[in-house]
Protein backbone atom coordinates (compact mmCIF):
# COMPACT_ATOMS: atom_id res chain seq x y z
CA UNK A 1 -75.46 77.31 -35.13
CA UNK A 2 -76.88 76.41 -31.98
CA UNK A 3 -75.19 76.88 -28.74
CA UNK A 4 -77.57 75.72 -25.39
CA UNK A 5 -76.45 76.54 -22.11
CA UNK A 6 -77.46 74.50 -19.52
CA UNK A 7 -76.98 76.11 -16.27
CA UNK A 8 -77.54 73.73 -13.19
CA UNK A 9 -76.32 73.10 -9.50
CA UNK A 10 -73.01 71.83 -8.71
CA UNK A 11 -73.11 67.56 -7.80
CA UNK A 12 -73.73 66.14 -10.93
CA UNK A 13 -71.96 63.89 -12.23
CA UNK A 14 -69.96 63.47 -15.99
CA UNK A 15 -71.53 60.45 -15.90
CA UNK A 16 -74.92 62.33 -15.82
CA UNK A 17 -73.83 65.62 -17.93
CA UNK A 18 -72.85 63.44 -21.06
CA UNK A 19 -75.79 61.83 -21.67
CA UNK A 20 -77.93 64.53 -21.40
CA UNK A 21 -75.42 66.88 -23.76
CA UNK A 22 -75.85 63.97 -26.06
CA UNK A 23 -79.37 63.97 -25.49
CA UNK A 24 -79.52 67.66 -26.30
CA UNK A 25 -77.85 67.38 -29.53
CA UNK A 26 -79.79 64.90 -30.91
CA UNK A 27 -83.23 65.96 -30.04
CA UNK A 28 -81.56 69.84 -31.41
CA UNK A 29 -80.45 67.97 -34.79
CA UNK A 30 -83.70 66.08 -35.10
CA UNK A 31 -85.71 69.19 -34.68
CA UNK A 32 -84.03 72.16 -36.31
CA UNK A 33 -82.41 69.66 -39.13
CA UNK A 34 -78.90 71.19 -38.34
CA UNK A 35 -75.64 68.42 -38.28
CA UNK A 36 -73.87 67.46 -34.89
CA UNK A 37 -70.69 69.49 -35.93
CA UNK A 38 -73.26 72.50 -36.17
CA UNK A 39 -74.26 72.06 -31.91
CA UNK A 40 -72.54 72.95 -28.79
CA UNK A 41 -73.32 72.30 -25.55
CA UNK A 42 -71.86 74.04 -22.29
CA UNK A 43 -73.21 73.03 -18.43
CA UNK A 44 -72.56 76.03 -16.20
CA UNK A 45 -72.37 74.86 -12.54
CA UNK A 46 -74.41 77.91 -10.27
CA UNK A 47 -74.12 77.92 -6.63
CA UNK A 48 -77.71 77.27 -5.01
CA UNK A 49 -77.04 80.08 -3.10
CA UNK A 50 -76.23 82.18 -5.79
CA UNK A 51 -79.02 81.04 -7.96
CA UNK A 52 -81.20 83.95 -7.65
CA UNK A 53 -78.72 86.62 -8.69
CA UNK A 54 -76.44 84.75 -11.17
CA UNK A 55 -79.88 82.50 -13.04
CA UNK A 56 -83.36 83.44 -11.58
CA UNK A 57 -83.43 87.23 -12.11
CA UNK A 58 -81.14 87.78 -15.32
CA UNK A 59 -82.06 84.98 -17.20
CA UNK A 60 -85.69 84.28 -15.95
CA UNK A 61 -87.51 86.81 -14.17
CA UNK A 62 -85.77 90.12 -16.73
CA UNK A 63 -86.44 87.20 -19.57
CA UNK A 64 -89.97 85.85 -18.83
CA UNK A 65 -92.08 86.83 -22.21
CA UNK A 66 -88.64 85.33 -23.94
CA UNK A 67 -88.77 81.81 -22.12
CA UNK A 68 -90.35 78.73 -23.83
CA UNK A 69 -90.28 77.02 -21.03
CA UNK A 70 -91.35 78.48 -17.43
CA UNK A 71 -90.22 77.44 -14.34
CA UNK A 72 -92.07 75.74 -11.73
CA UNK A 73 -90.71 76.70 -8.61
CA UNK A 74 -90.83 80.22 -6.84
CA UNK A 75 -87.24 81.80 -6.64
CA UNK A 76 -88.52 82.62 -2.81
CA UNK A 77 -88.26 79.43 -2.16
CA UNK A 78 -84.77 78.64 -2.96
């Protein structure tokens, strides 16, 4: 059953979430050949400001030879 997180900055809209939650599931059912009813979807708002501890270093930087996709940016930048 899978469950994706998607953990972004506060501003966005519903407007902007749905899609891209419905986005998600398809491209999640198409892929791994489970049914919608098997797919979740959660959007966790982060502060920028609290990015690094809360996202970058947990998730990322402790998770790096886990990730299938790799950021671009430099978490000293933020």
């Amino acid at each position: 059953m899978p469950h994706v997180t998607v953990k972004l900055w506060p501003g966005k809209s519903e407007q902007q979430k749905t899609p891209l939650a419905e986005t998600i599931t398809k491209d999640v059912m198409a892929i791994l050949h489970y049914g919608e009813e098997s797919v979740s979807i959660a959007m966790e708002e982060v502060q920028s400001q609290d990015w690094a501890e809360k996202v970058y270093k947990p998730d990322i930087q402790n998770k790096w030879d886990r990730l299938n996709k790799k950021p671009g940016y430099d978490v000293n930048d933020l």
